[in-house]
Protein backbone atom coordinates (compact mmCIF):
# COMPACT_ATOMS: atom_id res chain seq x y z
CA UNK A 1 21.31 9.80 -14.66
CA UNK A 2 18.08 11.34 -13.18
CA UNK A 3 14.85 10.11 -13.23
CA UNK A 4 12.20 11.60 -14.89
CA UNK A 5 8.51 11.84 -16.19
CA UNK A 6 7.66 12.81 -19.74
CA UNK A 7 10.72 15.31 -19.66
CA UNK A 8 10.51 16.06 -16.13
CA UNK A 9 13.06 15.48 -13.62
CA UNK A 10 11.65 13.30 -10.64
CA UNK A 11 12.59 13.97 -7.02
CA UNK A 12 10.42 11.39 -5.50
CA UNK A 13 8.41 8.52 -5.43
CA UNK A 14 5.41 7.28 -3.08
CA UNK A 15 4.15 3.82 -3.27
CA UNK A 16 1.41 2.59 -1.62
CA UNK A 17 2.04 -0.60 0.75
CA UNK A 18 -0.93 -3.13 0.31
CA UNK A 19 -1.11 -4.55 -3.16
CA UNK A 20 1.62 -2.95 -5.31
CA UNK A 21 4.95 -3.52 -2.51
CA UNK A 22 4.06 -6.25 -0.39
CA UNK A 23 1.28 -9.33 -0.31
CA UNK A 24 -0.03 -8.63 2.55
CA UNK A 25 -3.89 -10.09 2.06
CA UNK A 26 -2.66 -12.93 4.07
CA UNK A 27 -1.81 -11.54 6.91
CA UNK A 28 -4.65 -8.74 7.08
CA UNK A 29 -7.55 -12.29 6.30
CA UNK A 30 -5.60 -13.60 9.52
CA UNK A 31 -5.47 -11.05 11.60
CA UNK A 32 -9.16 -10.16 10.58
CA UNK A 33 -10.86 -13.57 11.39
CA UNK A 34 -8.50 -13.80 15.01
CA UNK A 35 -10.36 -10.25 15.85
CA UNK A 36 -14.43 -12.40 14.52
CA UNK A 37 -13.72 -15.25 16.33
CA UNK A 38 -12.84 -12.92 19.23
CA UNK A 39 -16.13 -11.41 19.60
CA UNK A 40 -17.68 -14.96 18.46
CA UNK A 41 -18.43 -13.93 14.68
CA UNK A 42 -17.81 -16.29 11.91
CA UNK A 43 -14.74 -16.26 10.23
CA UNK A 44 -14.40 -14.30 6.20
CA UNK A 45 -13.16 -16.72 3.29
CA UNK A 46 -9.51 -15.37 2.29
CA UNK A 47 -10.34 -14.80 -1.61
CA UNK A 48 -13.38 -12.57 0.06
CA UNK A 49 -11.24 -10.67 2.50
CA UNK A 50 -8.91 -9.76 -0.25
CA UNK A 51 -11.58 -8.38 -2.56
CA UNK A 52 -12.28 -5.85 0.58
CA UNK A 53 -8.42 -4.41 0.99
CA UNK A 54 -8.18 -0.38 -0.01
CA UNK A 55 -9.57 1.80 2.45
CA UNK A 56 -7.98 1.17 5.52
CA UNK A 57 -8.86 -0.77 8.56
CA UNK A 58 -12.25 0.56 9.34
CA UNK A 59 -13.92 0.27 6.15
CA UNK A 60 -12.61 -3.76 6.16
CA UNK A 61 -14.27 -4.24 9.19
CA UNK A 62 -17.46 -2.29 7.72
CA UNK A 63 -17.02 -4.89 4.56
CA UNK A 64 -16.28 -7.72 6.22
CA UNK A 65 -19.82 -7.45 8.53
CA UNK A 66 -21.76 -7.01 4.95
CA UNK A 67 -20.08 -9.33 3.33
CA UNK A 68 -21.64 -11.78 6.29
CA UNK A 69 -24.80 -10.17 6.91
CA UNK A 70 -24.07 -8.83 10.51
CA UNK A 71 -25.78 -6.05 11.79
CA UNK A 72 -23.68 -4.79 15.04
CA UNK A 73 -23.68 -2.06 17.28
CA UNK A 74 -21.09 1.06 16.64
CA UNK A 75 -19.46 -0.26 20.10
CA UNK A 76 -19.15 -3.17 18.43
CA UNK A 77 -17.40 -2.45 15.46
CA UNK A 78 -15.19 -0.08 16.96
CA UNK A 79 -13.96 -3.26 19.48
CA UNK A 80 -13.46 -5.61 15.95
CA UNK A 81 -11.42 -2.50 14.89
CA UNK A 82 -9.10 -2.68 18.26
CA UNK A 83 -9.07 -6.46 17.85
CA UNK A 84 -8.09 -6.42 14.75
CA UNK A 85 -5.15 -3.76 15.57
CA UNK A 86 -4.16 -5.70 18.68
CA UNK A 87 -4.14 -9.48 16.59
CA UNK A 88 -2.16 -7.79 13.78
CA UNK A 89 0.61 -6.50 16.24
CA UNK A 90 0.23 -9.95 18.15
CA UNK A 91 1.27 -12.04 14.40
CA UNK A 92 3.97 -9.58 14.67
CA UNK A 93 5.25 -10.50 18.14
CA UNK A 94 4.40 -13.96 17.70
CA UNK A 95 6.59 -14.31 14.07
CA UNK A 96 3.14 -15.00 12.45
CA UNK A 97 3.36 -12.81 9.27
CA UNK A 98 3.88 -13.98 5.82
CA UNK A 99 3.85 -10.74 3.69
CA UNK A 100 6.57 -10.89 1.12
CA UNK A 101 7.47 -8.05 -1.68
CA UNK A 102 6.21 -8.34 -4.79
CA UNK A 103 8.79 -9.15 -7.28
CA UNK A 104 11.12 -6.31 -8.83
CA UNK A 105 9.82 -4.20 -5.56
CA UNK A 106 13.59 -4.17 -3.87
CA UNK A 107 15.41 -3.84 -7.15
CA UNK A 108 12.91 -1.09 -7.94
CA UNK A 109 13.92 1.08 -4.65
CA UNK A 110 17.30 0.19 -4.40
CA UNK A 111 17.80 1.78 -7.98
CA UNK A 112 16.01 4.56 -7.41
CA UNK A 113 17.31 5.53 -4.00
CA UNK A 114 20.82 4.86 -6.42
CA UNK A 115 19.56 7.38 -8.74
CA UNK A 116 19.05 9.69 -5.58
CA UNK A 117 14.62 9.71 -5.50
CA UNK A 118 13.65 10.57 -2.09
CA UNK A 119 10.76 7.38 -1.29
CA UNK A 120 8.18 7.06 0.69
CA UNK A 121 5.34 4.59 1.56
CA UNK A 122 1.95 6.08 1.85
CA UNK A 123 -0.41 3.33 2.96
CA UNK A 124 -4.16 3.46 4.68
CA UNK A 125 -2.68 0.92 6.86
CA UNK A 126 -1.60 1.97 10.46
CA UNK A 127 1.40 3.34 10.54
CA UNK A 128 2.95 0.90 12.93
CA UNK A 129 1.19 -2.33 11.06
CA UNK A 130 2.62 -1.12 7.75
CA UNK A 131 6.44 -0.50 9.28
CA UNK A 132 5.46 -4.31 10.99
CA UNK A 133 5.01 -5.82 7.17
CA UNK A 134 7.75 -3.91 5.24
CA UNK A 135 10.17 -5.44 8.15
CA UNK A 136 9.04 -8.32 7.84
CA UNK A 137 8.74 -8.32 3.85
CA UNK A 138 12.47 -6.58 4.13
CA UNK A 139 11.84 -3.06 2.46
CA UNK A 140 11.61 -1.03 5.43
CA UNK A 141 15.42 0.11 5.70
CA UNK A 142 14.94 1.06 1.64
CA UNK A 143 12.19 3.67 2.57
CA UNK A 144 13.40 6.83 3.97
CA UNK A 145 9.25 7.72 5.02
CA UNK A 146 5.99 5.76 5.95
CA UNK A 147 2.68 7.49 5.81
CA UNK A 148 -0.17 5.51 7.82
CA UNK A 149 -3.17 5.79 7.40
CA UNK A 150 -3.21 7.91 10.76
CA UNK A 151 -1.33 10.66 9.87
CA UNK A 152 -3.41 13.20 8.54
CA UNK A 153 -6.81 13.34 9.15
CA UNK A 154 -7.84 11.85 5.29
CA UNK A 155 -7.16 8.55 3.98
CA UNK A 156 -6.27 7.90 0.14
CA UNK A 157 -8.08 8.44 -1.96
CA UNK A 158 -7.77 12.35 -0.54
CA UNK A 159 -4.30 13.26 -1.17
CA UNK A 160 -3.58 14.78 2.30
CA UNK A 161 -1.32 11.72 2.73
CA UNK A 162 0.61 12.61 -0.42
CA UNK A 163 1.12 16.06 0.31
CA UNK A 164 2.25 15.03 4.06
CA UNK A 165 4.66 12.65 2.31
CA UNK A 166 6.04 15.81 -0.05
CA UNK A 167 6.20 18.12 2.43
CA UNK A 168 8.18 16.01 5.21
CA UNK A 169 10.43 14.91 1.78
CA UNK A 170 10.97 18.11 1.18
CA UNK A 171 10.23 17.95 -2.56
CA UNK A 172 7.79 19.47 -4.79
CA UNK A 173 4.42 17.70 -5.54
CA UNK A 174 4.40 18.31 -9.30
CA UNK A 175 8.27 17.05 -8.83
CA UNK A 176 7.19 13.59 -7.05
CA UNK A 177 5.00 10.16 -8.78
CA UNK A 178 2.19 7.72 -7.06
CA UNK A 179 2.78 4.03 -7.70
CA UNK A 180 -0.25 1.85 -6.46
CA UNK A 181 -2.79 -0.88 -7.46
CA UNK A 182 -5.85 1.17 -6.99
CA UNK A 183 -8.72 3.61 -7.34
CA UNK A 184 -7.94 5.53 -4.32
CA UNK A 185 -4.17 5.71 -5.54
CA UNK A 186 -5.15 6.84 -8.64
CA UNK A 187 -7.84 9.30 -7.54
CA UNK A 188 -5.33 10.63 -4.64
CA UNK A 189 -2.72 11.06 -7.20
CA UNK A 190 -5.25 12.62 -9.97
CA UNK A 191 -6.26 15.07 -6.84
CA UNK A 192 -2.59 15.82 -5.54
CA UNK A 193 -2.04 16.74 -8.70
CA UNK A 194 0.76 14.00 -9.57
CA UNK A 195 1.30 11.19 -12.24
CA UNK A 196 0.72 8.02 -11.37
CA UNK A 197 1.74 4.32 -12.13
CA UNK A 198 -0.45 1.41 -11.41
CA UNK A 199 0.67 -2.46 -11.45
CA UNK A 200 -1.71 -5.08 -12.52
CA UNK A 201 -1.34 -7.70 -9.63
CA UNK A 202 -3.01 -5.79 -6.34
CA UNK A 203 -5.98 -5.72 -4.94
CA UNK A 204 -8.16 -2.31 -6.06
CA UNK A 205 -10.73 -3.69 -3.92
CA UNK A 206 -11.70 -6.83 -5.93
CA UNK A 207 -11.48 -4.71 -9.09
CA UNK A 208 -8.90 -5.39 -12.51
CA UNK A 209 -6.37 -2.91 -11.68
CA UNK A 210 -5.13 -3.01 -15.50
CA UNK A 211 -8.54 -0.94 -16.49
CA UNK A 212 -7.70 1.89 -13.54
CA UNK A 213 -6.86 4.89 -16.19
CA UNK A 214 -3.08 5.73 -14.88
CA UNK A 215 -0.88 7.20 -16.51
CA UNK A 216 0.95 4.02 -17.21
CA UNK A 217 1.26 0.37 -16.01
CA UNK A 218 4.04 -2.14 -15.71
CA UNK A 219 3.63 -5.74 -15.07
CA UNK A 220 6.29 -5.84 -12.38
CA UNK A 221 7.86 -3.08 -9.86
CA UNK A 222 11.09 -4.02 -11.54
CA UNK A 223 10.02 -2.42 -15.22
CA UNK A 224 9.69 1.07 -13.21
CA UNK A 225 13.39 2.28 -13.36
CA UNK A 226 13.23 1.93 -17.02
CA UNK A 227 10.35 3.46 -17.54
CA UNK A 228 11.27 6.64 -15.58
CA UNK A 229 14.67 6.93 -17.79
CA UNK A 230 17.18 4.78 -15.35
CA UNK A 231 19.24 1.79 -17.06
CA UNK A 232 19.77 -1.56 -16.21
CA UNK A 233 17.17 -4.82 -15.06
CA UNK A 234 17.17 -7.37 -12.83
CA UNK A 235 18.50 -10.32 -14.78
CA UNK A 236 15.60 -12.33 -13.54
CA UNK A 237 12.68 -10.08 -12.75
CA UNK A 238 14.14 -8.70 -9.48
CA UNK A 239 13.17 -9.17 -5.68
């Protein structure tokens, strides 16, 4: 059976990472308070750091400093930035990180990679910190591509990462979907041009993902196949 979208056959999917795969808010709180305390700043409650996820690395330092009131230097905000990098890949080496898929996200990939859809992730995360978490959160080996955010000069919510992704696929961008969580997958996708599927537990930058106007939401990853024409569930809400 092949997947498709409103009548269309679909040759590929890209998720994004943060929010709609994996929980990864508390590893990226963590790894954002190791790189504060480094440079003697107070450390960012959780709940607020989470509120701040979207944009990639630089704009959560940027938030992070406002959201505390700090006024720093550029030098200085370009060492949080390599701080934070270097504590992220240090929870890595040090078996620190806790991100775990989001229900239905493995069942969701391993029937579409059945169904033969070419995936890929396409994160704003670095590329090496995002292959770090979907080890760890044990997607990785289900992804044939991951997009960081420093692959092509533009972040989401431009869709030069989603037209990287198609292009090293191989497949068409009006033949390929966006799953995310947020506005910048939304207005990446909308830009691209491709449809695009948002789930209501993420992030979207503090924001209710469920009023982000996609072209359709699902309550879990594991609803997806379905949705796109493919049989069969996980009998209880999927992995």
């Amino acid at each position: 059976m092949t997947p498709h979208w409103l009548g269309r056959p679909l040759q590929a999917v890209l998720w994004d990472l943060d929010g709609t795969l994996i929980d990864t808010a508390g590893d990226i709180a963590t790894a954002l308070n190791r790189a504060f305390a480094d440079l003697g700043l107070a450390p960012v409650p959780p709940a607020a750091v989470r509120t701040m996820i979207g944009r990639g690395a630089p704009i959560l330092i940027t938030r992070a400093l406002e959201s505390q009131g700090v006024h720093v230097h550029e030098a200085t905000r370009e060492a949080l930035l390599q701080r934070f990098l270097v504590q992220y890949e240090q929870m890595q080496e040090e078996g620190a990180l806790t991100a775990v898929a989001y229900p239905g996200a493995a069942f969701a990939l391993e029937t579409l990679a059945r169904a033969g859809v070419r995936l890929a992730c396409v994160t704003n995360k670095q590329t090496l910190l995002a292959r770090h978490s979907l080890d760890h959160a044990g997607l990785l080996s289900k992804l044939e591509l991951v997009v960081g955010g420093d692959t092509s000069p533009r972040r989401k919510p431009a869709p030069d990462p989603l037209w990287y992704a198609c292009r090293t696929l191989g497949v068409p961008v009006e033949a390929s979907l966006m799953v995310g969580d947020s506005l910048n997958d939304l207005l990446a996708a909308r830009a691209a041009p491709m449809p695009v599927v948002c789930v209501p537990y993420g992030y979207n930058e503090g924001n209710d993902p469920r009023e982000l106007d996609a072209d359709a939401h699902v309550e879990s990853l594991a609803e997806l196949p379905a949705l796109l024409g493919l049989a069969g569930s996980p009998d209880s809400g999927g992995t």
